[in-house]
Protein backbone atom coordinates (compact mmCIF):
# COMPACT_ATOMS: atom_id res chain seq x y z
CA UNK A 1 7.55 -6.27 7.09
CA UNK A 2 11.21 -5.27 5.10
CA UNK A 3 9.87 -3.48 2.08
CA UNK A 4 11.04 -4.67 -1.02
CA UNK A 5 10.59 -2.10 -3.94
CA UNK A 6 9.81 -2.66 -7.34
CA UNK A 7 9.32 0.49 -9.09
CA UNK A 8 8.39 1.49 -12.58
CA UNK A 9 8.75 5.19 -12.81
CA UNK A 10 6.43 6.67 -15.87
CA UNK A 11 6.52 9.33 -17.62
CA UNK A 12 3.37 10.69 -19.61
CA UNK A 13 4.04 11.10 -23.37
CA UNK A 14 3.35 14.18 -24.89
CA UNK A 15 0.03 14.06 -26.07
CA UNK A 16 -0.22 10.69 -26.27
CA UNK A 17 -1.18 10.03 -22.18
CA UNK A 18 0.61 6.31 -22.20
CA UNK A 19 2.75 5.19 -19.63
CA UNK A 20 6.17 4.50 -20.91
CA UNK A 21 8.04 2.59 -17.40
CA UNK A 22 10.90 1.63 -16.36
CA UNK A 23 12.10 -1.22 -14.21
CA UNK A 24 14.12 -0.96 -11.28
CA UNK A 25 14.22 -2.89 -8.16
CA UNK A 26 15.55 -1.97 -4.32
CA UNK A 27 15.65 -2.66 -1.18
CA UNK A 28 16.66 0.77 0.31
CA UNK A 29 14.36 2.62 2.07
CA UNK A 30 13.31 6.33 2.18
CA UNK A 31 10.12 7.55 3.63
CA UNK A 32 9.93 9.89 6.99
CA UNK A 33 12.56 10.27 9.57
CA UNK A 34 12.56 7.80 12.08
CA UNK A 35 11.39 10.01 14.48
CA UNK A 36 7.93 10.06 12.77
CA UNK A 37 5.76 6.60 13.99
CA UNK A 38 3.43 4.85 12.33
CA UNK A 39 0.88 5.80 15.04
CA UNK A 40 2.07 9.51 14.53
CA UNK A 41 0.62 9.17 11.03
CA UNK A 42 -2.07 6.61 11.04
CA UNK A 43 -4.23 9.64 10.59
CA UNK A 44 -2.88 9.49 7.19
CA UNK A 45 -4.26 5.92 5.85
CA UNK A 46 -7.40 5.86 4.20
CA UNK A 47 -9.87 3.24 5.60
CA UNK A 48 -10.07 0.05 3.83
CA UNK A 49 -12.69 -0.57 1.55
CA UNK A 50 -12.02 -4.32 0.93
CA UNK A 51 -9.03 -6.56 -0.76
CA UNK A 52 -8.98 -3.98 -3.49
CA UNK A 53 -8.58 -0.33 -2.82
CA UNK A 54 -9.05 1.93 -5.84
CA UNK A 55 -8.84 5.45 -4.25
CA UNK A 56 -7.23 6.34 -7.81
CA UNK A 57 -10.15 5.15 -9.94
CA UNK A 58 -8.18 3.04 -12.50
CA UNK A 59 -10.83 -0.22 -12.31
CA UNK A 60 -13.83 -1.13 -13.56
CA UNK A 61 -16.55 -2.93 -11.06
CA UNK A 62 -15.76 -5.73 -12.90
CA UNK A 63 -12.31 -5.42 -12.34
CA UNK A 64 -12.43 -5.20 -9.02
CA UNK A 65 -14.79 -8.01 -8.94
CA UNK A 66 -12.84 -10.24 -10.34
CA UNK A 67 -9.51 -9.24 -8.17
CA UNK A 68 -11.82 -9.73 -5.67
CA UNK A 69 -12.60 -12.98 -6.16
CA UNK A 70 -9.14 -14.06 -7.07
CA UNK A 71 -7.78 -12.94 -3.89
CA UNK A 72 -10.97 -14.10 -1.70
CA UNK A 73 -10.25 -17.75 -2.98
CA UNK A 74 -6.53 -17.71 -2.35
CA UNK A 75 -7.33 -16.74 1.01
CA UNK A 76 -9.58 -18.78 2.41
CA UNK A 77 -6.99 -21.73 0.61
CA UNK A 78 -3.96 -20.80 2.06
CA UNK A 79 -4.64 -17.95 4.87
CA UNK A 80 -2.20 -15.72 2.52
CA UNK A 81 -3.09 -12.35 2.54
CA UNK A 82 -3.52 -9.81 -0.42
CA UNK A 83 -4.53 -6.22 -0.80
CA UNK A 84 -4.19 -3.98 -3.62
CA UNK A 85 -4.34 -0.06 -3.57
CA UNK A 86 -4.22 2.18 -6.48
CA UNK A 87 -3.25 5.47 -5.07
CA UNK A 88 -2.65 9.56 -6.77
CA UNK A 89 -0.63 10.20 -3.60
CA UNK A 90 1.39 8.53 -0.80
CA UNK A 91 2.16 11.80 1.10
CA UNK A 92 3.85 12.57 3.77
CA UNK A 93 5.46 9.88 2.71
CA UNK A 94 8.87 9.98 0.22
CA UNK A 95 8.14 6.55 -1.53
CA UNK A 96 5.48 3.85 -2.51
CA UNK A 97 7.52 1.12 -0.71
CA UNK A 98 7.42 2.84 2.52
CA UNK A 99 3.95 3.88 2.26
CA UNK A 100 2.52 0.67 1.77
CA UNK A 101 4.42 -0.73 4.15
CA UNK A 102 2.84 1.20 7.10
CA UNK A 103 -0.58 0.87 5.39
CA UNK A 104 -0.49 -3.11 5.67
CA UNK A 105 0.85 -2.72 8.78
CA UNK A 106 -2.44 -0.60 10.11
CA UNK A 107 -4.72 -2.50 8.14
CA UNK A 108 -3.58 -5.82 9.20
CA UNK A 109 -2.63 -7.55 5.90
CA UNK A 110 -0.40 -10.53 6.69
CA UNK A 111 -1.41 -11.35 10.26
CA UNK A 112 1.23 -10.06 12.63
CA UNK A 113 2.20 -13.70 14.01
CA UNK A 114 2.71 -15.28 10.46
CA UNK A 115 2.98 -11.60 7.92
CA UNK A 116 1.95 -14.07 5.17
CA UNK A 117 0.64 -10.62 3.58
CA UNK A 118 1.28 -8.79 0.31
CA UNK A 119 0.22 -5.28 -0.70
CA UNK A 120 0.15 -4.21 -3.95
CA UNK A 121 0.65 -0.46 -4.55
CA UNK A 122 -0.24 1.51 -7.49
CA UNK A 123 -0.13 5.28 -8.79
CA UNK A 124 -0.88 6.11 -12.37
CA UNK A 125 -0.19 9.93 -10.77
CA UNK A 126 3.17 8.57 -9.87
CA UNK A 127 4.10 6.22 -12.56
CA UNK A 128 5.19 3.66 -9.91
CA UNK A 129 3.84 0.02 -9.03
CA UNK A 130 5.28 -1.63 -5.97
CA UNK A 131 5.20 -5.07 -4.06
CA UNK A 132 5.35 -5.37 -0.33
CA UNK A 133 5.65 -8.82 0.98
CA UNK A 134 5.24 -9.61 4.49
CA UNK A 135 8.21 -11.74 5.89
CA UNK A 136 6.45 -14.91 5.48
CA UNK A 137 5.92 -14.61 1.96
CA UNK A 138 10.03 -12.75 1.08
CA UNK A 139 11.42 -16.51 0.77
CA UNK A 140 8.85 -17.18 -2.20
CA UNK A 141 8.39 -13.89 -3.39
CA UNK A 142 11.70 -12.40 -4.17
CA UNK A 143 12.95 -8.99 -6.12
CA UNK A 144 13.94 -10.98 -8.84
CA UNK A 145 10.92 -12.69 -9.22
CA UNK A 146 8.97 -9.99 -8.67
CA UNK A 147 10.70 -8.13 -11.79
CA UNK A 148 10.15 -11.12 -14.06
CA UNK A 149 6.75 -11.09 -13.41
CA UNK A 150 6.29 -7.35 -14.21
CA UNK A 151 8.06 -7.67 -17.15
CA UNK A 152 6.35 -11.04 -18.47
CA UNK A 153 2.72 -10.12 -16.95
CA UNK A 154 2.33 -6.67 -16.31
CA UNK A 155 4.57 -4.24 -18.28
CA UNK A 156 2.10 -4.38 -22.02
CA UNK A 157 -0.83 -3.54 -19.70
CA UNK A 158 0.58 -0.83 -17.79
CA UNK A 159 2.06 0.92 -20.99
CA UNK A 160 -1.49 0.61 -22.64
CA UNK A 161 -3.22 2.08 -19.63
CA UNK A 162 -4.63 -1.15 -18.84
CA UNK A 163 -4.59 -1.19 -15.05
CA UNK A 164 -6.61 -3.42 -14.29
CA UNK A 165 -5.86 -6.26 -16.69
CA UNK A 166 -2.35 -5.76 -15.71
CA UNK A 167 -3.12 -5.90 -11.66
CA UNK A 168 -5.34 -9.23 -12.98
CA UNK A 169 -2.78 -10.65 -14.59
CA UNK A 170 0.28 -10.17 -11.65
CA UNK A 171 -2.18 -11.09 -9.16
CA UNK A 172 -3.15 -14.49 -11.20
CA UNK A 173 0.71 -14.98 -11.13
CA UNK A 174 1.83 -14.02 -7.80
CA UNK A 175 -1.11 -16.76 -6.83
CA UNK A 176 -0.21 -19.53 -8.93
CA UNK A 177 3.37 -18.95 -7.35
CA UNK A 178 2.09 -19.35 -3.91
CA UNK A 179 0.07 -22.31 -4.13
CA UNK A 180 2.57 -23.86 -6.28
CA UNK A 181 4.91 -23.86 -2.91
């Protein structure tokens, strides 16, 4: 899976605590040297808890009930794959992107034969959110698209703190995209 990042890069206000992001999209990758595997650091991954992952504690039950749901039904439609993961810290790795990347990879997200996967990635620590498509889902799922969508669906939440209304809302869109193709 080619990771395709979508960063917003925030920066707590003085006092205030609100996310204030910016947009920026790449497909350049920098996480460990080659040399390191994903085997070598599979130590690293937390185990998965389910379609959504909230080792940052950002959602509500509710929240993740309803993402839950969402992503459940879209599944067992299409065979599409989707996993978020709110996350403090992606270490060893150097970015999101590469991160989640291996993490879908280990977990399984996608299906190796058809990578119809997507991982959504996370950190309020970090101020970054990031897409990974699988290469089944790149030709519907593109950078632009993916920046239109965080600006149209996701952006208001995010600033307000609203993580999970904002991870509803991208998810409701990335899914109405895919079953609209």
């Amino acid at each position: 899976m080619k990771s395709i990042r979508l960063l917003i890069f925030g920066v707590l206000c003085a006092g205030l605590g609100i996310l204030a992001p910016q947009v920026r999209a790449q497909t350049d990758r920098t996480y460990l040297s080659t040399a390191d595997s994903t085997e070598e650091r599979m130590g690293t991954f937390p185990q998965r808890i389910g379609w959504v992952n909230d080792y940052e504690k950002l959602l509500t039950a509710n929240e993740i009930a309803e993402l839950t749901t969402i992503i459940r039904n879209h599944q067992q439609l299409t065979g599409d794959e989707i996993a978020i993961v709110t996350t403090k810290s992606f270490a060893p790795y150097h970015d999101l992107g590469g991160y989640g990347k291996d993490l879908a990879t280990v977990w399984g997200i996608g299906k190796s034969k058809k990578d119809k996967g997507l991982m959504i990635m996370l950190s309020k620590t970090k101020g970054e959110i990031q897409f990974v498509p699988g290469d089944g889902l790149k030709g519907t799922l593109t950078d632009t698209l993916l920046n239109q969508l965080i600006d149209n669906k996701m952006i208001g939440s995010l600033q307000k703190e609203l993580f999970g209304d904002a991870l509803i809302a991208g998810t409701k869109e990335i899914i109405r995209i895919l079953e609209s193709h």
